[in-house]
N, C-alpha and C. Protein backbone atom coordinates (compact mmCIF):
# COMPACT_ATOMS: atom_id res chain seq x y z
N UNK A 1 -18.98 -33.55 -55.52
CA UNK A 1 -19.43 -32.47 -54.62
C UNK A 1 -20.14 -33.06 -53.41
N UNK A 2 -20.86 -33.92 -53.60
CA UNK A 2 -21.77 -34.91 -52.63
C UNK A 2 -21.02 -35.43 -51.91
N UNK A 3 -19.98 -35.64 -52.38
CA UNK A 3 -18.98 -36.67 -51.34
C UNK A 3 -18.31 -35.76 -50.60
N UNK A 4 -17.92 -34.62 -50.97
CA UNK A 4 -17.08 -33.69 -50.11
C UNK A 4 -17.96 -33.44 -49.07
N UNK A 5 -19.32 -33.26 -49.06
CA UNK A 5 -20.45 -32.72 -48.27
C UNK A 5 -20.38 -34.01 -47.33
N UNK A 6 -20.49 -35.15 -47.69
CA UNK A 6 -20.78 -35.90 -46.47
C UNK A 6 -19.24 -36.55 -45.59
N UNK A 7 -18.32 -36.54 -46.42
CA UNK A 7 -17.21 -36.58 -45.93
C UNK A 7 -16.88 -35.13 -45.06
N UNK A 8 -17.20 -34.14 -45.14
CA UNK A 8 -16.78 -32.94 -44.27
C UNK A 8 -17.87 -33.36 -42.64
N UNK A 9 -18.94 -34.03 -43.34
CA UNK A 9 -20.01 -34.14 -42.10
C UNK A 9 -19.23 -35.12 -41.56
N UNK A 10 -18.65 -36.16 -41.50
CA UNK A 10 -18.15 -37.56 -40.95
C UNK A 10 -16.84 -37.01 -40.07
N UNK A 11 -16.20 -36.26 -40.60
CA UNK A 11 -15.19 -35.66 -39.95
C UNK A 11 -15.66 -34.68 -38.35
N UNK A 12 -16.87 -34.09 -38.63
CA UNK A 12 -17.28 -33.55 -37.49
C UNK A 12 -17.72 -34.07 -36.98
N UNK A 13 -18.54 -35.16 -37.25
CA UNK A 13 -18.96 -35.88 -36.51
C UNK A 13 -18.54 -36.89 -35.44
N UNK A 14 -16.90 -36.97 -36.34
CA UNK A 14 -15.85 -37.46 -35.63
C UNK A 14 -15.26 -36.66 -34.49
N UNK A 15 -15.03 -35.61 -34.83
CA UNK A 15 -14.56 -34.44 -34.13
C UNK A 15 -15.49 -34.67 -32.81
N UNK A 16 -16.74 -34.56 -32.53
CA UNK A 16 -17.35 -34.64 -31.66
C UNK A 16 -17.56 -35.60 -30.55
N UNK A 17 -17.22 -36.91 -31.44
CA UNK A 17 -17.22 -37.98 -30.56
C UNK A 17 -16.14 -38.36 -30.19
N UNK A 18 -14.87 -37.72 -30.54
CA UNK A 18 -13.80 -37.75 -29.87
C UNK A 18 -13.29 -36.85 -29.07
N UNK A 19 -13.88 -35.81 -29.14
CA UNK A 19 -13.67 -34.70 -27.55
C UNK A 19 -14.60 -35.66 -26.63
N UNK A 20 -16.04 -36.50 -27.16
CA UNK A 20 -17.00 -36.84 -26.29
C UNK A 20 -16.47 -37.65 -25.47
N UNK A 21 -15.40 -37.93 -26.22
CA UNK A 21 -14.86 -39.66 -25.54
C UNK A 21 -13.20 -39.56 -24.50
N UNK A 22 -12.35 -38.22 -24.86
CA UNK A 22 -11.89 -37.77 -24.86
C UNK A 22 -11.95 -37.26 -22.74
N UNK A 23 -13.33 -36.52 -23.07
CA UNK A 23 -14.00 -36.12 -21.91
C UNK A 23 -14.34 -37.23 -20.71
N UNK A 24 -15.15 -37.68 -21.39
CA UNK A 24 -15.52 -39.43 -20.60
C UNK A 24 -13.96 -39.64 -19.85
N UNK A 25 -13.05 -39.89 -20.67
CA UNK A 25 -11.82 -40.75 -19.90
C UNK A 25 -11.82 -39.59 -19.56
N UNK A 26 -11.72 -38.67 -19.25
CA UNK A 26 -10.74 -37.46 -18.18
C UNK A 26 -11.56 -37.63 -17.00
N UNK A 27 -12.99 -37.61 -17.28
CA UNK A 27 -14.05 -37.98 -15.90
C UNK A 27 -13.63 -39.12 -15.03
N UNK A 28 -13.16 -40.45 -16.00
CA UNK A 28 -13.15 -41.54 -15.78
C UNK A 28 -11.66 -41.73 -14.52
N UNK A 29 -10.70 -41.38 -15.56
CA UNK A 29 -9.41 -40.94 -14.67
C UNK A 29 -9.24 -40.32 -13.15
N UNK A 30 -10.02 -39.42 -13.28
CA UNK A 30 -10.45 -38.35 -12.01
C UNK A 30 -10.94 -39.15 -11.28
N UNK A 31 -12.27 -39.87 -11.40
CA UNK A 31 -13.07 -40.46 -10.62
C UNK A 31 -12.27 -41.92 -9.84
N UNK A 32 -11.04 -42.53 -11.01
CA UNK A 32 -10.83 -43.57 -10.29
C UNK A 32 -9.59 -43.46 -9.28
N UNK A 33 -8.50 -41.99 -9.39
CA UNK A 33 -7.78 -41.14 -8.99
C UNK A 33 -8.23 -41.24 -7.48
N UNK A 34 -9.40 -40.37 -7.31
CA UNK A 34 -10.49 -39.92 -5.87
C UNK A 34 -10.13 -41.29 -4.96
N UNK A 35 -10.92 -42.17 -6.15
CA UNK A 35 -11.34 -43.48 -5.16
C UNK A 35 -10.61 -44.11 -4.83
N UNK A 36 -9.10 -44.20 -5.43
CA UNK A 36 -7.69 -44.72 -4.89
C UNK A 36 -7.43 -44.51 -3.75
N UNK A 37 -7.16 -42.83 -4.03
CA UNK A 37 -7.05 -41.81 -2.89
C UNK A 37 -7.87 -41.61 -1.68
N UNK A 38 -8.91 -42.60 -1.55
CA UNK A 38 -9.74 -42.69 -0.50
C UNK A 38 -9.79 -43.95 0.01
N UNK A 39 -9.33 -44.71 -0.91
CA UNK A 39 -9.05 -46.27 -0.34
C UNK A 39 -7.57 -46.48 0.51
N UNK A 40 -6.58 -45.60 0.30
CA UNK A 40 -5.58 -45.69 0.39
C UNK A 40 -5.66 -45.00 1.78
N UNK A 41 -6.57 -43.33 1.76
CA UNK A 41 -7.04 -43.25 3.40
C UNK A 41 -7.06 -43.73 4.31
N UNK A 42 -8.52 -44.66 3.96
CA UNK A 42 -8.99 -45.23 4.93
C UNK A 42 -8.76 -46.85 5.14
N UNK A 43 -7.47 -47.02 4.47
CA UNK A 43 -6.81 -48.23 4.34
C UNK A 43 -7.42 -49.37 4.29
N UNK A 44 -8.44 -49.55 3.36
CA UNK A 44 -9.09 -50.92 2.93
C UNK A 44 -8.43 -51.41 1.59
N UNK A 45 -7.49 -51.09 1.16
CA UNK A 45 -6.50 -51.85 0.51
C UNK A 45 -5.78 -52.89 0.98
């Protein structure tokens, strides 16, 4: 019974840090997207 209890917790806990992380790269993506897209502007490539 104990084990189901902390194994159900590990799973959410998982759950969480993989939308967390999930999120991060979508920020991450976006942000390095922009800065391409602004290098490529103002042609310092």
């Amino acid at each position: 019974m104990r084990m189901a209890v902390i194994w159900f917790m590990i799973q959410e806990v998982m759950q969480v840090t993989l939308k967390d992380q999930i999120h991060d790269l979508l920020k991450g993506a976006i942000c390095f997207t922009i800065v391409s897209l602004l290098y490529d502007k103002l042609g310092l490539r």
